[in-house]
Protein backbone atom coordinates (compact mmCIF):
# COMPACT_ATOMS: atom_id res chain seq x y z
CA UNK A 1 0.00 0.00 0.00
CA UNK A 2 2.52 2.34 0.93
CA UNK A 3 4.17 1.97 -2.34
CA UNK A 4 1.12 3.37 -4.26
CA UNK A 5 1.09 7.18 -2.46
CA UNK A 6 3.99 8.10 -4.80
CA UNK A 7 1.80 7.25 -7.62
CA UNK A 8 -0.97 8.82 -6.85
CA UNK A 9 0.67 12.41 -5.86
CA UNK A 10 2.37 12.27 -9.01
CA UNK A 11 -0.94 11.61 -10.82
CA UNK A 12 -2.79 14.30 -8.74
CA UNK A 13 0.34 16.77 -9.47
CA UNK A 14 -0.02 15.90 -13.11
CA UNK A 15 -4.18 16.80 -13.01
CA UNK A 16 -3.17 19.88 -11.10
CA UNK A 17 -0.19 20.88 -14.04
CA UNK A 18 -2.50 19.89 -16.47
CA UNK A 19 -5.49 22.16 -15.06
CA UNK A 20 -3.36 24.94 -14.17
CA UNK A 21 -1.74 25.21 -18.37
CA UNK A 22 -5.55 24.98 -19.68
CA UNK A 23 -6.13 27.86 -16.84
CA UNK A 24 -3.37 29.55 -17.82
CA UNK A 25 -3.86 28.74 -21.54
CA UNK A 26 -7.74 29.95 -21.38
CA UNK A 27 -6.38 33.14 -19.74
CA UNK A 28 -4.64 34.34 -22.46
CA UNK A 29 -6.68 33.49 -25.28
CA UNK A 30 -9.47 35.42 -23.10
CA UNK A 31 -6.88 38.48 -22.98
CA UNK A 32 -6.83 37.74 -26.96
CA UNK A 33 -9.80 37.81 -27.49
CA UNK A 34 -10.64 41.45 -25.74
CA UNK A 35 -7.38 42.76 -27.20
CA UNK A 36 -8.56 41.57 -30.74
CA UNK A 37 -11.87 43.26 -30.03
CA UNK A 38 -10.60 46.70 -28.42
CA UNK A 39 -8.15 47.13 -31.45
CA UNK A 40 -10.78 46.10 -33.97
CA UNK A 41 -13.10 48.86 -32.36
CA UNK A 42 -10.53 51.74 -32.99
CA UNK A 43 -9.46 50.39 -35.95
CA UNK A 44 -13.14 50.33 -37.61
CA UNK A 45 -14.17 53.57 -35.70
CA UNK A 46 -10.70 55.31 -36.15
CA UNK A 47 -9.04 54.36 -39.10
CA UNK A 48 -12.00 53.59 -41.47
CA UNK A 49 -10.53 53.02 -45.20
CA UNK A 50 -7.04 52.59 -43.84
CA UNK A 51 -4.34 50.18 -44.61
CA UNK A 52 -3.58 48.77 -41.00
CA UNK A 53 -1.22 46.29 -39.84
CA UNK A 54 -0.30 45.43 -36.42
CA UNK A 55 1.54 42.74 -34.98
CA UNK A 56 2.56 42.03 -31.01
CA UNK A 57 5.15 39.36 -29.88
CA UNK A 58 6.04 38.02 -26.67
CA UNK A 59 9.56 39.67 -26.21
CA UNK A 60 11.20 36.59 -25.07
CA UNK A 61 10.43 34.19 -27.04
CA UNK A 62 9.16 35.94 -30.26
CA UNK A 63 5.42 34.14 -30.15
CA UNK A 64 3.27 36.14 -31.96
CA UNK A 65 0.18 37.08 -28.97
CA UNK A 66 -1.70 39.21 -31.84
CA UNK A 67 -1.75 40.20 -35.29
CA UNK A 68 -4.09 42.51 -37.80
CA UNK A 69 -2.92 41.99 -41.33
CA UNK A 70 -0.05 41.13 -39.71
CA UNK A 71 1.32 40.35 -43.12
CA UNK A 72 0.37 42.99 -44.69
CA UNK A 73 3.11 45.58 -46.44
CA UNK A 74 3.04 49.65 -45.47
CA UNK A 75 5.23 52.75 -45.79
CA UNK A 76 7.14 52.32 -42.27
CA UNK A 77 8.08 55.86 -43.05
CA UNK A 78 10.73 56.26 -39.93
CA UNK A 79 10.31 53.07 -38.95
CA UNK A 80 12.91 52.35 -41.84
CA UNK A 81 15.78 53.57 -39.48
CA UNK A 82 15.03 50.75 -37.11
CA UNK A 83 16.66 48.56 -39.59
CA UNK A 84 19.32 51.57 -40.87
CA UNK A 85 20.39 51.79 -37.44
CA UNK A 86 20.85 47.96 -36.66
CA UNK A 87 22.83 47.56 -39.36
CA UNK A 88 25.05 50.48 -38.67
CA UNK A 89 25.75 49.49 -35.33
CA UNK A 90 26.44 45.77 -36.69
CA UNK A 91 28.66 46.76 -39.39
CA UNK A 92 29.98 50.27 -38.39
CA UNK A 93 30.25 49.22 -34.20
CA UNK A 94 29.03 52.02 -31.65
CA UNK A 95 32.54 53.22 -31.49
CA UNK A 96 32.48 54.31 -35.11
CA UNK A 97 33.98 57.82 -36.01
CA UNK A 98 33.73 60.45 -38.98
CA UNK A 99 36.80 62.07 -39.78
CA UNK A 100 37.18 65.11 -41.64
CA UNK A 101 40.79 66.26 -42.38
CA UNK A 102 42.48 69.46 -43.43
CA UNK A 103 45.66 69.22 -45.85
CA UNK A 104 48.35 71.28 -47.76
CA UNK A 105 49.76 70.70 -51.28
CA UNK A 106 52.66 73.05 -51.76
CA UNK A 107 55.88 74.64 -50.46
CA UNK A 108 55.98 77.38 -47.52
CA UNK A 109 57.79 80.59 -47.86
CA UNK A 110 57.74 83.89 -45.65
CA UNK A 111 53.94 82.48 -44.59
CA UNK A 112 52.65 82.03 -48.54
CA UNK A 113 51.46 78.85 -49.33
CA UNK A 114 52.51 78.17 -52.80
CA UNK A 115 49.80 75.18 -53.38
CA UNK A 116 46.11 74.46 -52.57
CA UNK A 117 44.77 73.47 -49.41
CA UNK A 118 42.14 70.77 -48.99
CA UNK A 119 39.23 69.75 -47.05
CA UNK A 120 38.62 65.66 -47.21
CA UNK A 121 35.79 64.42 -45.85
CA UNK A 122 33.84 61.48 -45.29
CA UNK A 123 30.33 61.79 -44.28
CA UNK A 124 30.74 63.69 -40.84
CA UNK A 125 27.03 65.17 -39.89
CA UNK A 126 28.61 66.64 -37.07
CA UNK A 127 30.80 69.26 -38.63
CA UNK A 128 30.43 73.04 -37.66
CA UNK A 129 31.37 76.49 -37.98
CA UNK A 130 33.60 76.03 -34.77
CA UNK A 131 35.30 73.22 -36.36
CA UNK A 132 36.20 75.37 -39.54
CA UNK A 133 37.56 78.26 -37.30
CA UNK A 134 39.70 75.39 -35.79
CA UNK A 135 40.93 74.19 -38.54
CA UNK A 136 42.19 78.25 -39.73
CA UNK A 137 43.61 78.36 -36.81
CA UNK A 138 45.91 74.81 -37.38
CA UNK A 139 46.70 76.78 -40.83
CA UNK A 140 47.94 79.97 -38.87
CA UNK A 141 49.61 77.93 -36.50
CA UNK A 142 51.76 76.36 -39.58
CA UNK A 143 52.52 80.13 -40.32
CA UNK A 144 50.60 80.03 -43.16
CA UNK A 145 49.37 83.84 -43.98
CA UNK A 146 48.19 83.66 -47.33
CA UNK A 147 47.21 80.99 -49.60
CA UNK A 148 48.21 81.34 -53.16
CA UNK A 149 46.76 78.23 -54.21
CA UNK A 150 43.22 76.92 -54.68
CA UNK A 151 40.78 76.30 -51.49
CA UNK A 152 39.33 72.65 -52.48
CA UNK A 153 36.73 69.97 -51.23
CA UNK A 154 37.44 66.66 -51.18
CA UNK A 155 34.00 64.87 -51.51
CA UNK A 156 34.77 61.83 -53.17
CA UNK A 157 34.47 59.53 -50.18
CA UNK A 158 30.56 59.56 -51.14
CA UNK A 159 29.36 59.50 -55.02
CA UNK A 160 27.41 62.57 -56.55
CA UNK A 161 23.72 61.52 -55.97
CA UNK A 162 23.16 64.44 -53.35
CA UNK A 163 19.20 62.96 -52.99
CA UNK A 164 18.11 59.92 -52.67
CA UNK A 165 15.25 58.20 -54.53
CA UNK A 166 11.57 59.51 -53.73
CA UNK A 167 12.70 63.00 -52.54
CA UNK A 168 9.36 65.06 -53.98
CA UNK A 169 10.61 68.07 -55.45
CA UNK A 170 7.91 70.26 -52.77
CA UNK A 171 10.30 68.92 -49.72
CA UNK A 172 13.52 69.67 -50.72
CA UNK A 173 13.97 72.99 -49.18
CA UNK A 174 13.53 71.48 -46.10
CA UNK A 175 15.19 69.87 -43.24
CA UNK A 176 13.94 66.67 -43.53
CA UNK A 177 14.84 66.25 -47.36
CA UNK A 178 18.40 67.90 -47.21
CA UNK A 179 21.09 66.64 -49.96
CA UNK A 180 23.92 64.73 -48.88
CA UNK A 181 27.79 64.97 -49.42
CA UNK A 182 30.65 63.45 -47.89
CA UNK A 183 31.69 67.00 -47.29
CA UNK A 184 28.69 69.04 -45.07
CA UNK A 185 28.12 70.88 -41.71
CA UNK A 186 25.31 71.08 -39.54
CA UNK A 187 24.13 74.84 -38.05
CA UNK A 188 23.72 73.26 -34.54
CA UNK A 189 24.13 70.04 -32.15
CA UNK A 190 20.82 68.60 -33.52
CA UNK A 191 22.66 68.13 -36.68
CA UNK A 192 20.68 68.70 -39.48
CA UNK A 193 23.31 68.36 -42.11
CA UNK A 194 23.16 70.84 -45.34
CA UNK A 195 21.32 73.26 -43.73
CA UNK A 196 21.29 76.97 -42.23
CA UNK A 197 18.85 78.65 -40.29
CA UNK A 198 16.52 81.51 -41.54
CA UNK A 199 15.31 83.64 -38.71
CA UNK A 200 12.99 86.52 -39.93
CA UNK A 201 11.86 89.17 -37.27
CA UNK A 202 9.46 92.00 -37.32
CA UNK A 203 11.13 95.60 -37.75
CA UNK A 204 9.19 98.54 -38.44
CA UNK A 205 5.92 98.38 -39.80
CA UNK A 206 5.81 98.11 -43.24
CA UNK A 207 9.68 98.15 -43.97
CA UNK A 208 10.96 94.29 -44.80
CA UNK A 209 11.62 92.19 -41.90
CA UNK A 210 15.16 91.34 -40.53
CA UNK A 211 16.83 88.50 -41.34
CA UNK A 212 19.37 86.41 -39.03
CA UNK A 213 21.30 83.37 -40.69
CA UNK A 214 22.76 80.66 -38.77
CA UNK A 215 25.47 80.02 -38.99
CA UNK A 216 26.94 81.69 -41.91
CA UNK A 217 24.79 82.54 -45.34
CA UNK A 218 28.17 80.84 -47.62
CA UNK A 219 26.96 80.85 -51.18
CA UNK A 220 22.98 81.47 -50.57
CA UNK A 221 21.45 84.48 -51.22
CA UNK A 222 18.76 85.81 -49.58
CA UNK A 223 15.92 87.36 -51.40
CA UNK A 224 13.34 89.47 -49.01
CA UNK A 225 10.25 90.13 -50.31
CA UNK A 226 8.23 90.30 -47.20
CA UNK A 227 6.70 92.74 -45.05
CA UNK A 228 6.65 93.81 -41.20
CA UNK A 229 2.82 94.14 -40.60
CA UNK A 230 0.87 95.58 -37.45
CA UNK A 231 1.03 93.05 -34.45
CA UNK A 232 -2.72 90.73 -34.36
CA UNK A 233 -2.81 90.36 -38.13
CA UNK A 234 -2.23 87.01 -39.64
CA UNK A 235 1.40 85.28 -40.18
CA UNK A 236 1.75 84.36 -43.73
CA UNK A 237 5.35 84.30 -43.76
CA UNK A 238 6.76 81.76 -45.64
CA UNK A 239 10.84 80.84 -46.33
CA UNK A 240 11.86 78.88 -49.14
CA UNK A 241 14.92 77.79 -50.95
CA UNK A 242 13.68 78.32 -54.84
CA UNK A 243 13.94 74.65 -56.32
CA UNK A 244 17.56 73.72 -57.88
CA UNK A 245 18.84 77.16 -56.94
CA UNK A 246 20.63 78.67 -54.21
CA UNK A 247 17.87 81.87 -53.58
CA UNK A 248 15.71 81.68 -50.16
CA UNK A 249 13.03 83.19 -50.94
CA UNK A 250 11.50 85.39 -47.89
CA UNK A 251 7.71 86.74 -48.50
CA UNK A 252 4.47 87.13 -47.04
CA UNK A 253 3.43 89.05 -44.12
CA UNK A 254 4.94 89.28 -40.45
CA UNK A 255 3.52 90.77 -37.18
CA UNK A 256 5.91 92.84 -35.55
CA UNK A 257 5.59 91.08 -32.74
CA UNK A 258 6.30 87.41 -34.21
CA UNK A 259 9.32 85.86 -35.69
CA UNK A 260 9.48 82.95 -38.26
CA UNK A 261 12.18 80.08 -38.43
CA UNK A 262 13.27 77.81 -40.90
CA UNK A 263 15.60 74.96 -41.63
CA UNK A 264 16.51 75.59 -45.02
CA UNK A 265 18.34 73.04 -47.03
CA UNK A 266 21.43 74.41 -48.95
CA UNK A 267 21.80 72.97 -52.76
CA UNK A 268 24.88 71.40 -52.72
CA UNK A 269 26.40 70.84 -49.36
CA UNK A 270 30.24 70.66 -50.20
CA UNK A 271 30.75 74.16 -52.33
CA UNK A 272 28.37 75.74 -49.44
CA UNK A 273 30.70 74.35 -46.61
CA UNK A 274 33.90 75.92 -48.57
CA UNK A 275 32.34 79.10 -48.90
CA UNK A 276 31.79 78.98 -45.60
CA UNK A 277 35.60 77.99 -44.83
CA UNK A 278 36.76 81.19 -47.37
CA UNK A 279 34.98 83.70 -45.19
CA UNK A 280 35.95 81.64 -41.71
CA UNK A 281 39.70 82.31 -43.33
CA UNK A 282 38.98 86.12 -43.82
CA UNK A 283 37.91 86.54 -40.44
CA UNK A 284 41.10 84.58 -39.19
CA UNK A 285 43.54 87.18 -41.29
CA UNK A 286 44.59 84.48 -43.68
CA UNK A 287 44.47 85.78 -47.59
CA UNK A 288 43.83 83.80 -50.51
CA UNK A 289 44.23 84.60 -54.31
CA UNK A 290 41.64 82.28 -55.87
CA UNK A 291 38.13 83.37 -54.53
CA UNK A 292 36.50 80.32 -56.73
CA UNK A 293 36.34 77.46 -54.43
CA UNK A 294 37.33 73.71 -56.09
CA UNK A 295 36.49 70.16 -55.91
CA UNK A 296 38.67 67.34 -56.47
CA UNK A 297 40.23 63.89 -54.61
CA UNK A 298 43.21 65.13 -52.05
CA UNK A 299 46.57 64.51 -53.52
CA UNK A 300 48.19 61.17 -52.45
CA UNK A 301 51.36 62.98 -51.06
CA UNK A 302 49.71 65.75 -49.62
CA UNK A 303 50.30 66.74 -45.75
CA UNK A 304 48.10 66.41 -42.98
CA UNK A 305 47.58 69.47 -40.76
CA UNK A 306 44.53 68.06 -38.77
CA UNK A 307 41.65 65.70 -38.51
CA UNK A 308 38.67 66.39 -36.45
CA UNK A 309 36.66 63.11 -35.70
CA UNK A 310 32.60 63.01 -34.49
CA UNK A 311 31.44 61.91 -31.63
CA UNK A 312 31.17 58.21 -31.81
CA UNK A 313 28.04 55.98 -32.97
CA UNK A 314 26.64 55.04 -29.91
CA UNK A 315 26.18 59.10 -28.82
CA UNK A 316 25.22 60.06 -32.73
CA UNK A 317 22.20 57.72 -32.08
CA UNK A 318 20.71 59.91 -29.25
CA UNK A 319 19.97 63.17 -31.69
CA UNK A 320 19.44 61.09 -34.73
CA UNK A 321 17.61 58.77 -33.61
CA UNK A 322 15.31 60.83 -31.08
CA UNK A 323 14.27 63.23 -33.23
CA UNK A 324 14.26 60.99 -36.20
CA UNK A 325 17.33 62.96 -38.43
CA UNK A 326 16.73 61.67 -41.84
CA UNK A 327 20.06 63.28 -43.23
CA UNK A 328 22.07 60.90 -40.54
CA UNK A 329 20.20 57.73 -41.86
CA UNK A 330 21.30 58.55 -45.12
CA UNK A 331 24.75 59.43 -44.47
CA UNK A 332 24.92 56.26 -42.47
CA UNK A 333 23.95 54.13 -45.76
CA UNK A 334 26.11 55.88 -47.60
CA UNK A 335 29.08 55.27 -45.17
CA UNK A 336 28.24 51.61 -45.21
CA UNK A 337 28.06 51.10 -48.62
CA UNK A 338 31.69 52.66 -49.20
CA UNK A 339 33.23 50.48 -45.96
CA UNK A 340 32.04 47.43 -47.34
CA UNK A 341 31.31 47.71 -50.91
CA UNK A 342 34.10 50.20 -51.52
CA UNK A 343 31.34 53.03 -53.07
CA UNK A 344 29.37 55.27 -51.28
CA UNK A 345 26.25 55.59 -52.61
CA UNK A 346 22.57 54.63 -51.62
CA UNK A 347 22.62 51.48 -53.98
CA UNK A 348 25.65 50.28 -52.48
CA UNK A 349 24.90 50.65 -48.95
CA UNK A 350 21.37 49.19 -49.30
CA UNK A 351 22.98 45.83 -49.85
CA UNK A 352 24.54 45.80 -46.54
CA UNK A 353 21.60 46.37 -44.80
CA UNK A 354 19.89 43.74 -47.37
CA UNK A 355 22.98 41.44 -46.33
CA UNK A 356 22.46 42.04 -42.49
CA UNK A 357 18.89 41.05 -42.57
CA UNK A 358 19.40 37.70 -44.46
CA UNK A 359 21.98 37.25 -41.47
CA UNK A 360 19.75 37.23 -38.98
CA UNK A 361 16.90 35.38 -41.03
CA UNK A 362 14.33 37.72 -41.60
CA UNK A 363 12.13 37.46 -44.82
CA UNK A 364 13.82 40.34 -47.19
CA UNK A 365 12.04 38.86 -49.73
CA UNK A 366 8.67 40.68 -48.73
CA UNK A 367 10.83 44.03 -47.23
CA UNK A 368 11.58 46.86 -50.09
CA UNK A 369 13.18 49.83 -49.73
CA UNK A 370 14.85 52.47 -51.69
CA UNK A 371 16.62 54.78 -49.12
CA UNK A 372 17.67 54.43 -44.86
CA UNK A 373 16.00 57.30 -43.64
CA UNK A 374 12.38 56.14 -44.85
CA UNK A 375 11.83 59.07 -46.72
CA UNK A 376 10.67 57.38 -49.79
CA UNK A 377 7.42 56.50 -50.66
CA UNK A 378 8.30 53.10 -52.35
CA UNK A 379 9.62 51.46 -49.05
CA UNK A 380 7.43 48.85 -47.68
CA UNK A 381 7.37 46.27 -45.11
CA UNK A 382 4.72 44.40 -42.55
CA UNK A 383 4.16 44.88 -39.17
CA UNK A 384 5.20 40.66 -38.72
CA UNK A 385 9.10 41.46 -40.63
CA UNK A 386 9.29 44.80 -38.58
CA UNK A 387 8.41 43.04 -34.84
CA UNK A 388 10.51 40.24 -36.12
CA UNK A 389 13.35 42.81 -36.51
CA UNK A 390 13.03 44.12 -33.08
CA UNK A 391 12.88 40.53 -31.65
CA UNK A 392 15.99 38.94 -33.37
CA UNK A 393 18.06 42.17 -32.54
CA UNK A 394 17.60 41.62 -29.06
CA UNK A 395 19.92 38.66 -29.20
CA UNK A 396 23.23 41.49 -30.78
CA UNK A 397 25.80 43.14 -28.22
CA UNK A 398 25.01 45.92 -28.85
CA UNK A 399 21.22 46.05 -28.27
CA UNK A 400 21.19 48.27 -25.11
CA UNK A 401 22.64 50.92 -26.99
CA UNK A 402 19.83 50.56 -29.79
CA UNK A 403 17.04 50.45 -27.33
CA UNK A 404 18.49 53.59 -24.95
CA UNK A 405 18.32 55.25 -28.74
CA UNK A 406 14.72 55.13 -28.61
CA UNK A 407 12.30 57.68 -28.23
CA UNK A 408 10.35 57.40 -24.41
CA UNK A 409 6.89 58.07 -24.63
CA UNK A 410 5.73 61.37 -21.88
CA UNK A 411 9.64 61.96 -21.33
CA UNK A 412 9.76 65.88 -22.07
CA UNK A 413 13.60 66.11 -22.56
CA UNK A 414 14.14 66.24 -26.14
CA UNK A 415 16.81 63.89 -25.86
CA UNK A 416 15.24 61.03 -24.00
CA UNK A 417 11.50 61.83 -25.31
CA UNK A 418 12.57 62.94 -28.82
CA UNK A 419 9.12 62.19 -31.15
CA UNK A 420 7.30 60.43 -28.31
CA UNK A 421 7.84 63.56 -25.47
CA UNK A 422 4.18 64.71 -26.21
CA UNK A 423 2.51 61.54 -26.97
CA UNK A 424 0.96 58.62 -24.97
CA UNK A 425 0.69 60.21 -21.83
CA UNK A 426 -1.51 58.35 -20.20
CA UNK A 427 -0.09 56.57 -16.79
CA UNK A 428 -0.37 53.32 -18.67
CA UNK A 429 1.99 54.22 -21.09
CA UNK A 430 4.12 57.31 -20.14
CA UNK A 431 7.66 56.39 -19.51
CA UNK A 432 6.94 52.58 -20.55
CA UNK A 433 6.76 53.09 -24.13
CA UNK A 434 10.22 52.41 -25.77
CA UNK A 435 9.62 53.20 -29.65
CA UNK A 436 10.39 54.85 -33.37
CA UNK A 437 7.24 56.93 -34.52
CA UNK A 438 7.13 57.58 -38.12
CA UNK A 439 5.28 59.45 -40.62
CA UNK A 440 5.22 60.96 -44.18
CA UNK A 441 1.74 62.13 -46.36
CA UNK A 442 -0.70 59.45 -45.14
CA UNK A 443 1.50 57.59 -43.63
CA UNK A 444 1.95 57.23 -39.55
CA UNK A 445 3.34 54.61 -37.66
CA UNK A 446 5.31 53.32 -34.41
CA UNK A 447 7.25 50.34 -33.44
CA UNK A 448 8.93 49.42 -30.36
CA UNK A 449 8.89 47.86 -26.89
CA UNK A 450 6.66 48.56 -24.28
CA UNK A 451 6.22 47.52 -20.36
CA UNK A 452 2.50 46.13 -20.15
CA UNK A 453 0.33 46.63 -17.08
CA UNK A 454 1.59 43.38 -15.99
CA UNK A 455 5.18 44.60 -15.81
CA UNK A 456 6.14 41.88 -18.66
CA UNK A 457 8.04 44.16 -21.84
CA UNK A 458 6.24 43.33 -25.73
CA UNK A 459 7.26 43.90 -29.11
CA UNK A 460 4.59 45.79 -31.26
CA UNK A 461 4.36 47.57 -34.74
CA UNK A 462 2.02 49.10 -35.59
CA UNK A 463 1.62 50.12 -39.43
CA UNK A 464 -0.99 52.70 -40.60
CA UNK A 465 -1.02 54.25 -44.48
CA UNK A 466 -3.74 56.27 -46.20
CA UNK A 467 -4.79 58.06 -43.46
CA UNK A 468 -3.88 61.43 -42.16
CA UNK A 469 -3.50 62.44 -38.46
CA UNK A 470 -3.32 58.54 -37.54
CA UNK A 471 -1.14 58.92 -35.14
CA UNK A 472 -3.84 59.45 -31.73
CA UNK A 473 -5.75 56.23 -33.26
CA UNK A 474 -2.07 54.35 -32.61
CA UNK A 475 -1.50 55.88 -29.52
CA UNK A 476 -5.04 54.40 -28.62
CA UNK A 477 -3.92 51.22 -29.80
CA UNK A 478 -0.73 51.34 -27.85
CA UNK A 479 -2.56 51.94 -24.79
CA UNK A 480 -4.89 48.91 -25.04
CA UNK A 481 -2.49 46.42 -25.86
CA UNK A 482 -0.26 48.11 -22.13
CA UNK A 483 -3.85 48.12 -20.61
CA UNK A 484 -4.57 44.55 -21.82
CA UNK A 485 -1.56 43.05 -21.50
């Protein structure tokens, strides 16, 4: 008899086991089951006529807990640099630099320069005004006075295609659609490459407003056809680089008591960074005797005076990815494609991050894209590949510095908040909401991690195209599937 108690716990503890998975099991498909039904009421009252698709995953093991045309492809928009950045940080490393370096190509006499003096770069988004008064000063240190040479920019490390694909001709004035070179500067530490700031301020009533460029106007030209108007009226102020030419064009009408800015894109980022470096040399009493500024590859036997190097990856990420800095994708591409396939350009670095994906098996059969940045309106991808992404990159050594890139929802600091600092507010979600929003003409989405009511962390993505101002409909989402889960 006493033989048979063993038996019999173990067959009660395997009734108990067996009752406690269906339990468990009947849970979740209940928690399913009012997820599926609270994001099919949004979706059908929200986002009526919309292309939708939404996917969450357990973040441990990758189990897909809930999909709406999961497999269905949209614009990521933004969501794009989720995969630019992986790659980067796989192929690049977070300790990645951009160097840009400052040479001579001549012979030194009683402080003449008999020779040119070159600018190389390759790629560096952070470069500034203060780094071009550095390097005048490393030229005045060598006791050079005057340069009776040619000024020159070295932007071969990139190829010539200044845009990428799907740039509409309507954005590229802007910030978001700048062109890039190997050979650019940014006007401040957010580092929107090849561009200045336009400031216009009210002056006297009537008269044109002012106009305050930042950092330095190099080979743009203002054109101000506005007008200072009495304070309460309407601000129709617009300001515009005219498309393929270097005029911003200033007009409408400005209260005297408002001010407009703008991020406005420069047309060709390397001869508007030596212009630039020609008036930084004025200023720092060095003379030159060719005002035409040049472009050609750095002489192999030419000297080095200085490099200046970025900021590595890993603290690039915070401003480009937080506030989404499309120029920085691109660059990054760019930069891949000449490392590894020995060409910068779009094309080239698009293979490595086709390469990288096939690496870490996801589908890149069903993901297309065109550019890094997202920009374009021909990329495509579902919410399952995107998740799937976010799941499998988990598993890298670098991931902690790709998730501490990403924007934190309710976090008002630009740099920890970025895109996310004014959405999903709600105590559910604020500060628990690790993600990249996204968004073009139609198009809104966000993908990411977030920390559920039940403390667990999930993967979601969720895709939306075809709809404008979709963006409180995902936050909605967002918040059921924390709520829910």
């Amino acid at each position: 008899m006493k033989k048979k108690w063993p038996m019999m716990v173990m067959a009660w503890m395997l009734v108990v086991s067996m009752f406690s998975f269906q339990h468990v099991a009947q849970a979740e498909e209940a928690v399913e089951v009012t997820l599926s039904d609270s994001i099919t009421r949004i979706v059908e009252e929200k986002l009526a006529g919309a292309d939708v698709s939404i996917t969450v995953r357990d973040r441990h093991s990758g189990e897909m807990i809930y999909d709406y045309n999961g497999q269905t492809a949209i614009k990521p928009a933004s969501n794009m640099k989720l995969f630019t950045t992986a790659t980067a940080l796989e192929v690049l490393g977070k300790d990645y630099r951009f160097n840009t370096s400052l040479y001579i190509n001549g012979k030194l006499s009683n402080g003449v320069l008999k020779g040119d003096v070159y600018l190389k770069g390759q790629g560096d988004p952070t470069l500034s005004i203060e780094d071009l008064q550095q390097f005048a000063q490393e030229l005045k240190a060598k006791g050079i006075q005057k340069i009776d040479g040619r000024i020159v920019g070295d932007d071969k490390w990139f190829d010539n295609d200044l845009l990428t694909p799907g740039i509409w001709a309507g954005d590229e004035s802007y910030y978001y659609a700048a062109p890039i070179s190997a050979l650019t500067t940014s006007p401040n530490t957010d580092y929107d490459s090849g561009t200045i700031i336009v400031e216009a301020l009210g002056s006297a009533i009537g008269e044109l407003p002012s106009i305050k460029v930042t950092p330095k106007i190099g080979d743009l030209q203002i054109v101000n056809e506005a007008q200072t108007v009495e304070a309460g009226k309407t601000n129709t102020l617009t300001i515009e680089r005219s498309y393929k030419t270097n005029n911003i064009v200033v007009s409408g009408n400005l209260p005297i008591d408002k001010t407009k800015k703008e991020w406005v894109t420069v047309q060709h980022p390397t001869t508007h960074t030596m212009t630039m470096f020609q008036s930084v040399l004025t200023e720092a009493g060095i003379e030159y005797t060719k005002d035409k500024v040049f472009q050609a590859a750095t002489p192999k036997f030419a000297q080095l005076i200085a490099t200046k190097q970025s900021m590595p990856l890993e603290q690039l990420l915070i401003p480009y990815m937080k506030l989404s800095n499309n120029g920085i994708a691109d660059i990054l591409v760019k930069t891949m494609g000449r490392i590894i396939n020995h060409r910068g350009s779009t094309m080239d670095g698009l293979k490595v991050l086709q390469e990288y994906g096939k690496s870490i098996n996801i589908n890149m059969a069903d993901w297309r894209f065109e550019d890094g940045s997202g920009m374009s309106h021909e990329n495509s991808v579902s919410s399952l590949l995107l998740s799937d992404l976010l799941f499998k990159v988990q598993g890298e050594d670098w991931f902690t510095t790709y998730f501490n890139s990403l924007p934190v929802a309710a976090n008002a600091d630009r740099m920890v908040g970025g895109t996310l600092r004014t959405r999903l507010k709600d105590p559910l979600t604020a500060g628990k909401v690790y993600a990249k929003t996204g968004s073009l003409t139609g198009v809104s989405t966000l993908s990411g991690y977030l920390e559920a009511s039940s403390g667990q962390l999930y993967i979601f993505s969720v895709l939306v195209q075809n709809k404008s101002g979709a963006s409180t409909a995902i936050d909605e989402i967002v918040k059921e599937i924390a709520e829910e889960l």
